[in-house]
Structure formats: C-alpha cells, structure tokens
C-alpha atoms as a PDB file:
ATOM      1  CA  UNK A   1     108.374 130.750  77.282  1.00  0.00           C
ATOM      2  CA  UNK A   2     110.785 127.732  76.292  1.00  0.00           C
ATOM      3  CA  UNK A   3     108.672 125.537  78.269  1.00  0.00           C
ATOM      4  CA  UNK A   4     105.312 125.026  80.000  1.00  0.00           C
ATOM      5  CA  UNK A   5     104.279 122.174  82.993  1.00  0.00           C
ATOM      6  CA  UNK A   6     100.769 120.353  82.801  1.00  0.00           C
ATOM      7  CA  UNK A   7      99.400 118.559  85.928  1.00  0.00           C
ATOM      8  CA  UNK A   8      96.892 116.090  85.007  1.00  0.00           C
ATOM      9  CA  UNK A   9      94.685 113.893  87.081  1.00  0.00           C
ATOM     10  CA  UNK A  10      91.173 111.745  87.165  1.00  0.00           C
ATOM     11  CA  UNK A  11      88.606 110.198  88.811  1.00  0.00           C
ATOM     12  CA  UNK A  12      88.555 111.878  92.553  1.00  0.00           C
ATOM     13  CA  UNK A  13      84.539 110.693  92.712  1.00  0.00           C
ATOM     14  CA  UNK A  14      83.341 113.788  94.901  1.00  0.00           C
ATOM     15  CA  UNK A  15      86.363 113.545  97.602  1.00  0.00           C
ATOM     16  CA  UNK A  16      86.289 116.591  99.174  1.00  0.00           C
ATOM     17  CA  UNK A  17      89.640 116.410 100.576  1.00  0.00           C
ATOM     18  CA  UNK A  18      91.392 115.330  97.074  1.00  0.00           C
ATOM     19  CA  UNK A  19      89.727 118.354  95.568  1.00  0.00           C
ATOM     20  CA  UNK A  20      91.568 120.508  97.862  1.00  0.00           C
ATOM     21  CA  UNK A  21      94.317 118.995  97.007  1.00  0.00           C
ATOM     22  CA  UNK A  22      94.292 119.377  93.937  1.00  0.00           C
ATOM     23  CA  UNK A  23      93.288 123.426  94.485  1.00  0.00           C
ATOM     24  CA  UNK A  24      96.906 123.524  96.518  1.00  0.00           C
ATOM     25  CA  UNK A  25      98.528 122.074  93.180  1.00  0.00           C
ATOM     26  CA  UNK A  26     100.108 125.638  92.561  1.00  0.00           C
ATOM     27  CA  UNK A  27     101.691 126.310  95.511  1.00  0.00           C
ATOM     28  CA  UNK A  28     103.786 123.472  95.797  1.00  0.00           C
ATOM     29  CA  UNK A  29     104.731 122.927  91.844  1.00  0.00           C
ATOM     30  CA  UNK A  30     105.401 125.406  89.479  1.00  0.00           C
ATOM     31  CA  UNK A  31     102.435 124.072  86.686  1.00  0.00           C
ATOM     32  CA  UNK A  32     100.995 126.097  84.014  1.00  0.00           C
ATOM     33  CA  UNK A  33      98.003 124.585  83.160  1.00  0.00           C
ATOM     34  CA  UNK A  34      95.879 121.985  85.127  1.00  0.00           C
ATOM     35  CA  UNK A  35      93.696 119.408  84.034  1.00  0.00           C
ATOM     36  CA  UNK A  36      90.940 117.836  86.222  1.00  0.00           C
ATOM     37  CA  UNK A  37      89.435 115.171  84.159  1.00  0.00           C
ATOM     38  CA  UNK A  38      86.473 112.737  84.832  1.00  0.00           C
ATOM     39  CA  UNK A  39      84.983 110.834  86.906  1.00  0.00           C
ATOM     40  CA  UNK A  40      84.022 114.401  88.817  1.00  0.00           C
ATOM     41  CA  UNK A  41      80.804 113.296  91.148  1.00  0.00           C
ATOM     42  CA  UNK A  42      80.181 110.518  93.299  1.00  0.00           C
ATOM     43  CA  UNK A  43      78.444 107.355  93.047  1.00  0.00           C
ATOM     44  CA  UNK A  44      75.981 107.413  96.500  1.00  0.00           C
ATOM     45  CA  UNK A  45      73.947 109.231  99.051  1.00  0.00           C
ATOM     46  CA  UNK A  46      74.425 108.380 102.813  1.00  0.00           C
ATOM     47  CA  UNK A  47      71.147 109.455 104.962  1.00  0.00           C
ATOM     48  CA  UNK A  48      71.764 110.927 108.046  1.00  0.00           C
ATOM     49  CA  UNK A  49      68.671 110.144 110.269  1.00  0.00           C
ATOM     50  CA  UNK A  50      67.979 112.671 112.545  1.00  0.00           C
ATOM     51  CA  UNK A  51      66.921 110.896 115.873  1.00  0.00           C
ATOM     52  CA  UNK A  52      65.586 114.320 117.627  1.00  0.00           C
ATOM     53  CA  UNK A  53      67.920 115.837 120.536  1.00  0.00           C
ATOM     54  CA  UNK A  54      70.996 116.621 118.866  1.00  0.00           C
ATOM     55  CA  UNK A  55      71.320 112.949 117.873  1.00  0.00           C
ATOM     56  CA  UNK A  56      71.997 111.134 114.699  1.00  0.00           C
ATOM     57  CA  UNK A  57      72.556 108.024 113.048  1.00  0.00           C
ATOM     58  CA  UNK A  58      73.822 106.820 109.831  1.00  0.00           C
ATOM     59  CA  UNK A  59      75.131 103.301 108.295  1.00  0.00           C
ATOM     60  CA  UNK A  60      77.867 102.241 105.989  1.00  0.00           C
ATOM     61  CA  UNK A  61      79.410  99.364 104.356  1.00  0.00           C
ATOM     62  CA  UNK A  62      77.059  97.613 107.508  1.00  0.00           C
ATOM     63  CA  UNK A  63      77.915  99.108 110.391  1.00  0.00           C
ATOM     64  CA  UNK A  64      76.120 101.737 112.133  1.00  0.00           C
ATOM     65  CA  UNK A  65      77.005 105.187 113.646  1.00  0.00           C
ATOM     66  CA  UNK A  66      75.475 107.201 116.584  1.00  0.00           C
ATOM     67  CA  UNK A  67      76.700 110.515 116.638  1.00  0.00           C
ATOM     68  CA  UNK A  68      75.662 112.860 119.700  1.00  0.00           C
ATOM     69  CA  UNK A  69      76.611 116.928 118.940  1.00  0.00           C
ATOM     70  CA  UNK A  70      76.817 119.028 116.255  1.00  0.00           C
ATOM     71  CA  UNK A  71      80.071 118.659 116.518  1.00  0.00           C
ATOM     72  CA  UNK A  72      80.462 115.683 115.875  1.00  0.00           C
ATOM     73  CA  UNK A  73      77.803 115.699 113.269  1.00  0.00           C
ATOM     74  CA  UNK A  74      80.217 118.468 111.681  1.00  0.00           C
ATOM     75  CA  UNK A  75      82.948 115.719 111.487  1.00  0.00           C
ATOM     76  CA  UNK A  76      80.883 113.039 110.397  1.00  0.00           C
ATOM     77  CA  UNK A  77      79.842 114.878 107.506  1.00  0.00           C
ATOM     78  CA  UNK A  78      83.519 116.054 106.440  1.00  0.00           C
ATOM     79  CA  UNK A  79      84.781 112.673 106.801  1.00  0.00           C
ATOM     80  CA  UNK A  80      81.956 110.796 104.408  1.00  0.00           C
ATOM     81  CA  UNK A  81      82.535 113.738 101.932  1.00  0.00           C
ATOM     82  CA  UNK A  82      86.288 113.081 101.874  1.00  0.00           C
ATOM     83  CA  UNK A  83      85.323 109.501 101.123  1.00  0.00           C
ATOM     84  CA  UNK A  84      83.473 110.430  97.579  1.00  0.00           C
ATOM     85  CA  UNK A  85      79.955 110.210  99.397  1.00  0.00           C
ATOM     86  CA  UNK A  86      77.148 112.368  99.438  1.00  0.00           C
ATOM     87  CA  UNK A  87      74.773 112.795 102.644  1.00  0.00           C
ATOM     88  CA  UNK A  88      71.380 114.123 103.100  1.00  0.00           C
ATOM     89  CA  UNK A  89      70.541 114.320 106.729  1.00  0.00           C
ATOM     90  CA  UNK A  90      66.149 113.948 107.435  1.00  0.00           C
ATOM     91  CA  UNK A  91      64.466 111.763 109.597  1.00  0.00           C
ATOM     92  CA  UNK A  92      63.227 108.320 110.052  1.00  0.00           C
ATOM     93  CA  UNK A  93      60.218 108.669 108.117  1.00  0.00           C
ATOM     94  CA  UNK A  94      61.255 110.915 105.201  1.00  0.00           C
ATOM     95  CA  UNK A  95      64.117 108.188 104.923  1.00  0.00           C
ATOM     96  CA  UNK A  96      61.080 105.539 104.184  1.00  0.00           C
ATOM     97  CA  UNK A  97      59.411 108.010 101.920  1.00  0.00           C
ATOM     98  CA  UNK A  98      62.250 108.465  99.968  1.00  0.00           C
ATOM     99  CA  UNK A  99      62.916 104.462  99.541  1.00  0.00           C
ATOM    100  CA  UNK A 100      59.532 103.968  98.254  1.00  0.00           C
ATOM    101  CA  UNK A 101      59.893 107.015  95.466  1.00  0.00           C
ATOM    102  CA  UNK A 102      62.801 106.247  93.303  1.00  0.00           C
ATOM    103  CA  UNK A 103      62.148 109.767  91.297  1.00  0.00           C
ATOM    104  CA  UNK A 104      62.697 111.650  94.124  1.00  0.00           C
ATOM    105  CA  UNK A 105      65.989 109.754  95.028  1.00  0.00           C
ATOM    106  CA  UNK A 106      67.276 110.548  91.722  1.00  0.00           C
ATOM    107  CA  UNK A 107      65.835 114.226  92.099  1.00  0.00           C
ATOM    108  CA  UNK A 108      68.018 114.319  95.170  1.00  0.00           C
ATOM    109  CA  UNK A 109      70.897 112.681  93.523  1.00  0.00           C
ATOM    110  CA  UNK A 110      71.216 115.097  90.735  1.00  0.00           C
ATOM    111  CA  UNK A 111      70.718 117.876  92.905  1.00  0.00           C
ATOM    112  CA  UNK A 112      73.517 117.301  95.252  1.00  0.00           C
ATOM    113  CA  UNK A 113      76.124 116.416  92.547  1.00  0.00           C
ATOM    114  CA  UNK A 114      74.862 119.521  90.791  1.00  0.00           C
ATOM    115  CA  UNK A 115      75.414 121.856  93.941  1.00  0.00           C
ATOM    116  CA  UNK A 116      78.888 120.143  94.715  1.00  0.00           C
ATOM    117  CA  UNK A 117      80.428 121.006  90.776  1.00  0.00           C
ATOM    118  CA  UNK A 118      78.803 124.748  91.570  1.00  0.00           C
ATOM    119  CA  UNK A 119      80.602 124.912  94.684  1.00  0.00           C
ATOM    120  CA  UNK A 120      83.716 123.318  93.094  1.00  0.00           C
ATOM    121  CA  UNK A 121      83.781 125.583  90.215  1.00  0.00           C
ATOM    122  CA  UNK A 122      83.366 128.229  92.520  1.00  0.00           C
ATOM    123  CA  UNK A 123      86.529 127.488  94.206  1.00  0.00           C
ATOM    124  CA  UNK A 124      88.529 127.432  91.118  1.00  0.00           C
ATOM    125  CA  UNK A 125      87.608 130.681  90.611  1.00  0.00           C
ATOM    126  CA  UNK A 126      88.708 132.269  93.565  1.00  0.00           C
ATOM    127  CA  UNK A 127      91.546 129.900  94.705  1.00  0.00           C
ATOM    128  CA  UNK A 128      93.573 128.666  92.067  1.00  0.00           C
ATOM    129  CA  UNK A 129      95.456 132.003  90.459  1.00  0.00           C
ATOM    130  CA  UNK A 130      94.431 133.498  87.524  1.00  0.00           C
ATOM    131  CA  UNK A 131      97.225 133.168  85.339  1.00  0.00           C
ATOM    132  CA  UNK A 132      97.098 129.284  85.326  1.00  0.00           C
ATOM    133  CA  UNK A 133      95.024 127.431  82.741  1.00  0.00           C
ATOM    134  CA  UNK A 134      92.347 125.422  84.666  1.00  0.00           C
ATOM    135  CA  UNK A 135      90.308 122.508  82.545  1.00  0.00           C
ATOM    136  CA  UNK A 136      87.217 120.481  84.395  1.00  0.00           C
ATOM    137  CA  UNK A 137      86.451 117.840  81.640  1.00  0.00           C
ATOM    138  CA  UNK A 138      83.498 114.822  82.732  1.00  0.00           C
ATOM    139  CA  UNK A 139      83.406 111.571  82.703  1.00  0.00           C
ATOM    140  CA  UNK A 140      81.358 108.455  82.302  1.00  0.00           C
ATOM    141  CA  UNK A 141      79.981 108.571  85.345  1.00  0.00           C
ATOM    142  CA  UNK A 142      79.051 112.143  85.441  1.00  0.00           C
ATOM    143  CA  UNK A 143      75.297 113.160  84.751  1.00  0.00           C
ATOM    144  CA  UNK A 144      75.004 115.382  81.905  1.00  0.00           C
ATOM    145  CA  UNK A 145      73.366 117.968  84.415  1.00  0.00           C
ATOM    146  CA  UNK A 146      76.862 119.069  85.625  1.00  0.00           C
ATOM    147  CA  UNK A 147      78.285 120.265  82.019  1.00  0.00           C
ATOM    148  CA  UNK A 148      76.393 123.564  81.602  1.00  0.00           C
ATOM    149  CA  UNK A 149      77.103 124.170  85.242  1.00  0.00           C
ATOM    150  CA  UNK A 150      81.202 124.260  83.829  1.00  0.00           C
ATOM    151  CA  UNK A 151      80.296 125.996  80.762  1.00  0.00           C
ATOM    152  CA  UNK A 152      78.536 128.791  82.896  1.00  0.00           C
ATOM    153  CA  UNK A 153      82.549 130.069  84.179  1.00  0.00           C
ATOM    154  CA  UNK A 154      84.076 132.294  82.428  1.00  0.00           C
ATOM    155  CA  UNK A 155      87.110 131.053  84.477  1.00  0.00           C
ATOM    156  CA  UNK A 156      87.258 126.976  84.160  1.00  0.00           C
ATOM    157  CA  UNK A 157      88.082 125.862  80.568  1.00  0.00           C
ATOM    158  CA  UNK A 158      85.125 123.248  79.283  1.00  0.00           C
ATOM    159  CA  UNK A 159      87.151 121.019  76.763  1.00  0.00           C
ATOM    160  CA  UNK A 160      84.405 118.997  74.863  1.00  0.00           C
ATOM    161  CA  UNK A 161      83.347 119.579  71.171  1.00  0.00           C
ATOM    162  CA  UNK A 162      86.545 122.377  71.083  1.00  0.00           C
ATOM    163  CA  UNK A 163      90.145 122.183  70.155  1.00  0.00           C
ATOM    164  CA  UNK A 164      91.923 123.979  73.408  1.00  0.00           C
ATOM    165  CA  UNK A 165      94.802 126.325  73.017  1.00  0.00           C
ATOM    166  CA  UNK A 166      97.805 125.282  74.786  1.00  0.00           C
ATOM    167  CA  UNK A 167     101.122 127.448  75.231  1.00  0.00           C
ATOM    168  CA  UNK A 168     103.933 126.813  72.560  1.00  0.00           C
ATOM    169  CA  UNK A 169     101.340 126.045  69.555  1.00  0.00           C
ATOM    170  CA  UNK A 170     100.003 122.359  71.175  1.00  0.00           C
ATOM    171  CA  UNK A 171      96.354 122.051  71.389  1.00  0.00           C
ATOM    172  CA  UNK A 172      94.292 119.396  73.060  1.00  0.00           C
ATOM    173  CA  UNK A 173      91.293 117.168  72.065  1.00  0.00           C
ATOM    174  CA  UNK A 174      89.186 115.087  74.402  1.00  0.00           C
ATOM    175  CA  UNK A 175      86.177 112.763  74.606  1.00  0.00           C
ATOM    176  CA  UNK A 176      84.267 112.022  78.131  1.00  0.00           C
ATOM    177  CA  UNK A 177      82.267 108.849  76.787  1.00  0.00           C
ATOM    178  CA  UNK A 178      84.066 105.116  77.008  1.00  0.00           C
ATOM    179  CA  UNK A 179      83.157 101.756  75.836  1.00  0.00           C
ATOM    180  CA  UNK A 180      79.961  99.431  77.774  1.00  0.00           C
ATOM    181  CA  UNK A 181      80.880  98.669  81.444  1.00  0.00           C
ATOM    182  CA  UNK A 182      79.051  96.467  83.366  1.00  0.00           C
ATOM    183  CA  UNK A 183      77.629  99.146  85.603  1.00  0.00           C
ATOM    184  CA  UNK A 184      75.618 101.113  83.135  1.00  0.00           C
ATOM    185  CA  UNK A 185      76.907 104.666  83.531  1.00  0.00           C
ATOM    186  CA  UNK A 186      75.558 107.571  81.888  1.00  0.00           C
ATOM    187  CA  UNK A 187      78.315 108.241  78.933  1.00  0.00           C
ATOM    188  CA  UNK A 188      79.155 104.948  77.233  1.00  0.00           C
ATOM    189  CA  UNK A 189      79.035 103.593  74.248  1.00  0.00           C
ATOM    190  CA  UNK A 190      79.773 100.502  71.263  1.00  0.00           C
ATOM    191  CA  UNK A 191      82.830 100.756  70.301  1.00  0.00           C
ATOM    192  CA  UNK A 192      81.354 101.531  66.628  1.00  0.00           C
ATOM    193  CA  UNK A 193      79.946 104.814  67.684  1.00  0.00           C
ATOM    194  CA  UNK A 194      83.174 105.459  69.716  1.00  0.00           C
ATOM    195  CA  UNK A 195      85.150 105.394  66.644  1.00  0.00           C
ATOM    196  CA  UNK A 196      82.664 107.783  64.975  1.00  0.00           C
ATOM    197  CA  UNK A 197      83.111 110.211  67.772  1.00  0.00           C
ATOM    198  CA  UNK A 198      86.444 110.471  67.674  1.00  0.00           C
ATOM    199  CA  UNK A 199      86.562 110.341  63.609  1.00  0.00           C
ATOM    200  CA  UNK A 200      84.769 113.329  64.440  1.00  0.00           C
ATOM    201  CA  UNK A 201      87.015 115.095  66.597  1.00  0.00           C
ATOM    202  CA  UNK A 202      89.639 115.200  63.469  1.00  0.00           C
ATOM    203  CA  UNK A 203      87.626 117.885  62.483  1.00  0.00           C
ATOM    204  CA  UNK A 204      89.225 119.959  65.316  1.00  0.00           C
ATOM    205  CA  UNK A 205      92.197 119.484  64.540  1.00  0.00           C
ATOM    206  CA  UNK A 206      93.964 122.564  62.951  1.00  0.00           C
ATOM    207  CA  UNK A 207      97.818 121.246  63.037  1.00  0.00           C
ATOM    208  CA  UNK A 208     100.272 118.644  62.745  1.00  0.00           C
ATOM    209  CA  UNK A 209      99.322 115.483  65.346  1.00  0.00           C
ATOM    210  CA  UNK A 210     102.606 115.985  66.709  1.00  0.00           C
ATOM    211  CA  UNK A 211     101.144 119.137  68.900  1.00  0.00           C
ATOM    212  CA  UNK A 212      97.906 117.885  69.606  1.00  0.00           C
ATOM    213  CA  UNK A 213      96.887 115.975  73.411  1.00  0.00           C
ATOM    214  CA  UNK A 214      93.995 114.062  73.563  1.00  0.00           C
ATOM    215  CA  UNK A 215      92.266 113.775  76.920  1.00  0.00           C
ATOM    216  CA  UNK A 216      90.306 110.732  76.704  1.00  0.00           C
ATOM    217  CA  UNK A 217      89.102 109.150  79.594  1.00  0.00           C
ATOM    218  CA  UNK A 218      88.790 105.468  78.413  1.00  0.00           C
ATOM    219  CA  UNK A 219      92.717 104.293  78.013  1.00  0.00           C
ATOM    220  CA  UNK A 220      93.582 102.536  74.756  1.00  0.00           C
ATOM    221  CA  UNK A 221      93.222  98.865  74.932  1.00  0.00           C
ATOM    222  CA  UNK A 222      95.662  96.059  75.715  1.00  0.00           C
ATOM    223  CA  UNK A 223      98.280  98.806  77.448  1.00  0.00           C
ATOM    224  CA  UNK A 224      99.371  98.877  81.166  1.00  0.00           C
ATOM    225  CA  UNK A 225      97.203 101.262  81.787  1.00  0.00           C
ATOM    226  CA  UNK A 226      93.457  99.413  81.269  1.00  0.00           C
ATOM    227  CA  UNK A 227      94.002  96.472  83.537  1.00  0.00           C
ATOM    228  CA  UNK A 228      90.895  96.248  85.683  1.00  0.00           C
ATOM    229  CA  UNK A 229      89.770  93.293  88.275  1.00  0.00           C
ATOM    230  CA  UNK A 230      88.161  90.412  85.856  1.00  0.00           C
ATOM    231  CA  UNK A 231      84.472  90.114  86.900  1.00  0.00           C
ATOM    232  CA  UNK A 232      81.590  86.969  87.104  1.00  0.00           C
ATOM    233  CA  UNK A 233      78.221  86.690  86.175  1.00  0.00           C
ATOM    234  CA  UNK A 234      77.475  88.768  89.745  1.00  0.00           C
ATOM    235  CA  UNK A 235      79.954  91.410  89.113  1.00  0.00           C
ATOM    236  CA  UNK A 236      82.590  89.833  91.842  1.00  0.00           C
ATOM    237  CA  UNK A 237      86.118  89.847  91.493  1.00  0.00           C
ATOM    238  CA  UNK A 238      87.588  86.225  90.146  1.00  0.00           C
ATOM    239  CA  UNK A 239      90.110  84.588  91.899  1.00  0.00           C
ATOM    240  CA  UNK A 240      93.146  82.049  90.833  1.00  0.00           C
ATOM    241  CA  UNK A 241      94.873  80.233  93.246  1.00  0.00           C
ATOM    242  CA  UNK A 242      94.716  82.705  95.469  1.00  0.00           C
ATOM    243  CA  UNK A 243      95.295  85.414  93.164  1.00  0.00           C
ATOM    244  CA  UNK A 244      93.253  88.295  91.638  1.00  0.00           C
ATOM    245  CA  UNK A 245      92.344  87.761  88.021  1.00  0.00           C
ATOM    246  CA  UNK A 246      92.910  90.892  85.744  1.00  0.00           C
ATOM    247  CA  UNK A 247      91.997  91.699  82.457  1.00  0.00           C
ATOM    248  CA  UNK A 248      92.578  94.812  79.884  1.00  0.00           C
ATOM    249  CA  UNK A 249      89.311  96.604  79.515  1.00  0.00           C
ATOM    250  CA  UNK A 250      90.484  99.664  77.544  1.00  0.00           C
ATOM    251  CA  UNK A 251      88.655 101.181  74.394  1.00  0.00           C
ATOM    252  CA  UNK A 252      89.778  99.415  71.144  1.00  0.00           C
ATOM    253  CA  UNK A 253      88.748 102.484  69.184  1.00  0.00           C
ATOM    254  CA  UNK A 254      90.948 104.758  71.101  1.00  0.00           C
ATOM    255  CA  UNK A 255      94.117 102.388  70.557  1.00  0.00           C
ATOM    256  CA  UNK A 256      92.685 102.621  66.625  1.00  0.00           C
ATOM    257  CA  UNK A 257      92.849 106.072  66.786  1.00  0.00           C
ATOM    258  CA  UNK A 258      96.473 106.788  68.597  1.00  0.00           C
ATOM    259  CA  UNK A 259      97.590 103.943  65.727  1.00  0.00           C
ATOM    260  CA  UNK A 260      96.105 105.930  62.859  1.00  0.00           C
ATOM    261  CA  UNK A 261      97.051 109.681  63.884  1.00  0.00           C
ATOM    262  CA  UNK A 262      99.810 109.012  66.305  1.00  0.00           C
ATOM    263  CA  UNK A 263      98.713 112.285  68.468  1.00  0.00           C
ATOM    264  CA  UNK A 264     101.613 112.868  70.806  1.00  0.00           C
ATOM    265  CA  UNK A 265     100.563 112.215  74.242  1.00  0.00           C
ATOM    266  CA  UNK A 266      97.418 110.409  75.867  1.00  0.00           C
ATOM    267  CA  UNK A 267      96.080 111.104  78.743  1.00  0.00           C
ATOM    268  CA  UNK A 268      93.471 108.937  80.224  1.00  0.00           C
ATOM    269  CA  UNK A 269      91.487 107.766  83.593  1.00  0.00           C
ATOM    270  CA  UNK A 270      88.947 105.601  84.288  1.00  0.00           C
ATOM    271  CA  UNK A 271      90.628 102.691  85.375  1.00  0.00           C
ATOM    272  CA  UNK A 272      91.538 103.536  88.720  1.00  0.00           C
ATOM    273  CA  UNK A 273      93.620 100.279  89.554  1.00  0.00           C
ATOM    274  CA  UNK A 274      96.332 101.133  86.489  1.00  0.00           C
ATOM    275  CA  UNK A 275      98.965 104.182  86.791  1.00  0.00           C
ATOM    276  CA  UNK A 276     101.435 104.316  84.748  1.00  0.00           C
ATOM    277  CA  UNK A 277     102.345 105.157  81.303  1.00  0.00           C
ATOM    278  CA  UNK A 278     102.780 103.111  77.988  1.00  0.00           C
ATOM    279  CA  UNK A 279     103.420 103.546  74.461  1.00  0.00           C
ATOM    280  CA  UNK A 280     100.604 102.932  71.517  1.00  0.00           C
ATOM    281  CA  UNK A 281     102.590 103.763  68.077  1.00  0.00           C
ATOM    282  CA  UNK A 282     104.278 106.863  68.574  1.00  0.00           C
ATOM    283  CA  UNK A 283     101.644 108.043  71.521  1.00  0.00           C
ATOM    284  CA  UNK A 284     102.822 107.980  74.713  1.00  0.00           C
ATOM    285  CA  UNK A 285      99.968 107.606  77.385  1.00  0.00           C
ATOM    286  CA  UNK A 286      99.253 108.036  80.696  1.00  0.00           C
ATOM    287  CA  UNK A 287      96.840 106.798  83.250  1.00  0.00           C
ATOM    288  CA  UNK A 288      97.774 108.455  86.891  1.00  0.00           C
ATOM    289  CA  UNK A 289      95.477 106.192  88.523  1.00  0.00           C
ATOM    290  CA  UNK A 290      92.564 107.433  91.425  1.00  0.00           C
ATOM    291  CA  UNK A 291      92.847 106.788  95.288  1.00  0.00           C
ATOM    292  CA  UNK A 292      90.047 109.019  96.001  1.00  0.00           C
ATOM    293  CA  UNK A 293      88.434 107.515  99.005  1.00  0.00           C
ATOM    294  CA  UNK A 294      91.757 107.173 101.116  1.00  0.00           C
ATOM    295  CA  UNK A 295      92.003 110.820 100.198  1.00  0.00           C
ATOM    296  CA  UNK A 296      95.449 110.246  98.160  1.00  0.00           C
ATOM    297  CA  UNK A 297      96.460 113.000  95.412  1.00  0.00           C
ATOM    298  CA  UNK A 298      97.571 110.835  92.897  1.00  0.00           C
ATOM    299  CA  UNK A 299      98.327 112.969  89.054  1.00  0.00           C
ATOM    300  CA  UNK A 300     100.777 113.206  86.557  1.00  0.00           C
ATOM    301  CA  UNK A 301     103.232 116.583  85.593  1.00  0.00           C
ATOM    302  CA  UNK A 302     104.446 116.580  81.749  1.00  0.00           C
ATOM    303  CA  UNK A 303     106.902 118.949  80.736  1.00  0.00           C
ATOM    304  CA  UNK A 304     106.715 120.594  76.971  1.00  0.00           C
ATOM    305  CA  UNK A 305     108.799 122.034  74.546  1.00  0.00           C
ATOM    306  CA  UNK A 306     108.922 122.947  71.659  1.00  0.00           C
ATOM    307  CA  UNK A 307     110.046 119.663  70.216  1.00  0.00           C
ATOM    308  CA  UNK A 308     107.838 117.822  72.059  1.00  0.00           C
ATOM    309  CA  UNK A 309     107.450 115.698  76.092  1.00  0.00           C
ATOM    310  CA  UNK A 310     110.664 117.121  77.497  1.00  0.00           C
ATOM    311  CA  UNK A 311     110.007 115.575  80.969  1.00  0.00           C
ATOM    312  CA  UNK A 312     107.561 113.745  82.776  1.00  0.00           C
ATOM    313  CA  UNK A 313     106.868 112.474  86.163  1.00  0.00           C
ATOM    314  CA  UNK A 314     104.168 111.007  88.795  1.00  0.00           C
ATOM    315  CA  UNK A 315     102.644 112.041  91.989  1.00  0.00           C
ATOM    316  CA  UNK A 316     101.111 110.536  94.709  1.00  0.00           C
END
C-alpha cells in the first residue's frame, strides 16, 4: 500500500437518511477507513397521538398533522427520522402523563437514542465491508449511555482513551468533550480541564506528531472553521443592518495544543455552519460541516502517504 483514503464526517443528529448515506460511502469512493464522528443522536422526541381508527396526529415547528393509514403513518415516521427526530407514537392521555413526569421523558429519551446507535451499529456490521476500517466516535451532545453500546462491536472501532492504528504507521487521537455552550450538553467543559484532557492524551502518543490525527470535535479557535451565529441574552441570533452577526466559538485549548505539538491533520465538527479547512501552525484542519436535517451528505476524503496529506477534497 503506497497510499490509503479516509472519509470523515460529523454531526448527522439521528438522520436516518444521512446515515445511509454514509453506509453507501464504499460503493461510490474507493476509502479505506471511515470516520463517523459526533454529534451521533438527536436532540427531540415528536409524539405521535394515536386518535383511535387508524388515525393520528402529530405537531411540529407549530403546525399540525393528521395522518389517516398506516401508510401514511409509515411515511410520516421515515420522514421525521430523516429530519434528526425521534417519535414515540401513544395516545392523548399517556401524552399528558408523560408532560407531567419529566423522569420518564428522559427514560424515554435515553432509550430511543440508545436503540437507534444499536440498530446503527448493527448496520455497520453487516453493510459496510469488512475490510474497511469503520470508527463511531461521540460527541457533546451524545449521552454517555450510547458509548458501551459501540464498545460492545467487535466490528466498529471506539476511538476514546486509545491511540488507533492507521495504515502506513499514522495513528489517530481524539477527544468527544468541547468547551461551555450555551445549551448545556452532556460533554463540555472549562477550557482549563480541556487542556488537561488533552495534556493527557500525549500519553498515547507512541510516534513522531507528524503521523498522528487528532479527531476532536470542538475546532481550534479563531480559524474558518468555528464561526457560529453570535447569540443574545435569549439565545437568538443578532442581527446588523440586516446582516447575521458571527463569531468564532472554537476551543482555545485545542488551537494550544495543534500550536504546541503541531499533529498533522485536524479533524473536527461541531460547528455545523463552518466547512472548510484552515491551517493552525503546521496542522491543517478540517471541519466538513453538517446538513443533517435536509438530509445532505456533507464529509471530507484525505489522501495519505507516506510523507504525509497527499490529497484532499470535500463532499456534499
């Protein structure tokens, strides 16, 4: 082997139909190992209400659906899964139980996202062939529930806390955690214990930084790839004359770390607004952005050799 291919991509937030997508990655480019990084799960529950008579009804983003058939409930279902949603169909008064016990919403929660990475994993197994190298890594906003569920296959490569073998004598490193957001997801941090994690990860490392990929969700700070939508006090976009107000919210330890150890490639998510790539030192880094409810594919193919990024180039 004189070189090997790498497909990377993040954040598809439970869409059903950019997971399959990302299953029919082999057949259409000639990759070696794939990388399906963080965010895995989605972020809500839809109710279906069951209104008796083959009829049901659900609502969202305000407006409300009748559906008459199985059929159609079928579709319905499909379509909200493709969209990064989760649904639980019950009726009218399990719906008000449910809104006045918030432990048993969360019970529900974890149990759907838990069933979905089962199913996903699952399909790795049997779909994508077995000579390709397949990595499922989490993210911030992925329970912690969903990481022994990974670590169970003997088939899907779980990258945290482990230096992982790459062809041609690379390895990579990665971290799932990022710095405070304003939404309070389940793996974030201060920037202070950040660095410490990563400090840590040093330990891993067995060779010269010049073969080793990290695979760290939050992007390095002040880069193209960790412009987000600048918030208020309510968590609403801000405008300027007209014009949306951006503003890099990227991990300053991570850009510490890429200036210290100069790794050779970065590959990040998270900020689903940012594709593209960018140089920190003598790291290049990548960020191939997330579409995931309009269904769009959207990843990144790197080409090694053994003197490094041969080639490189985007998708979606």
């Amino acid at each position: 082997m004189d070189s090997f291919k790498i497909f990377f991509m993040a954040d598809i937030h439970n869409s059903e139909i950019v997971f399959r997508r990302f299953l029919s990655i082999p057949k259409y480019y000639d990759v070696d190992v794939l990388i399906l990084s963080g965010d895995l799960t989605g972020k809500a529950i839809i109710p279906i209400i069951d209104l008796g008579g083959e009829r049901y009804q659900y609502t969202f983003k305000g407006k409300t659906e009748i559906i008459e058939g199985c059929e159609r409930l079928k579709d319905a279902l499909i379509e909200l899964r493709n969209r990064g949603l989760y649904t639980h169909i019950c009726t009218e008064d399990e719906l008000e139980e449910l809104k006045n016990k918030p432990d048993e919403v969360d019970k529900l929660f974890k149990k759907l996202i838990s069933e979905t990475i089962q199913e996903w994993v699952r399909s790795i197994e049997e779909i994508i062939p077995k000579e390709k190298d397949v990595i499922l890594m989490p993210g911030n906003d992925d329970i912690l529930e969903i990481d022994p569920i990974i670590q169970k296959s003997d088939r899907v490569i779980y990258p945290l806390n482990r230096l992982v073998e790459l062809p041609l004598g690379y390895g990579m490193i990665s971290m799932d955690y990022v710095n405070p957001t304003p939404w309070n997801t389940p793996r974030e941090s201060e920037e202070k214990n950040l660095w410490k994690m990563l400090e840590e990860k040093t330990g891993l490392v067995d060779r010269e930084w010049g073969k080793i990929i990290c695979s760290f969700h939050p992007p390095p700070y002040n880069t193209k790839l960790d412009l987000a939508p600048k918030l208020d006090r309510n968590l609403r976009p801000v405008y300027s004359f007209g014009e949306l107000e951006k503003e890099n919210v990227g991990s300053k330890s991570v850009r510490r770390f890429f200036e210290k150890y100069n790794p050779l490639i970065g590959l990040h998510g998270h900020i689903h607004e940012s594709p593209g790539y960018d140089k920190v030192g003598k790291t290049i880094v990548f960020n191939p952005g997330s579409e995931y409810s309009a269904g769009i594919l959207k990843g990144v193919i790197l080409e090694l050799d053994r003197d490094g990024l041969k080639n490189w180039y985007r998708i979606g």
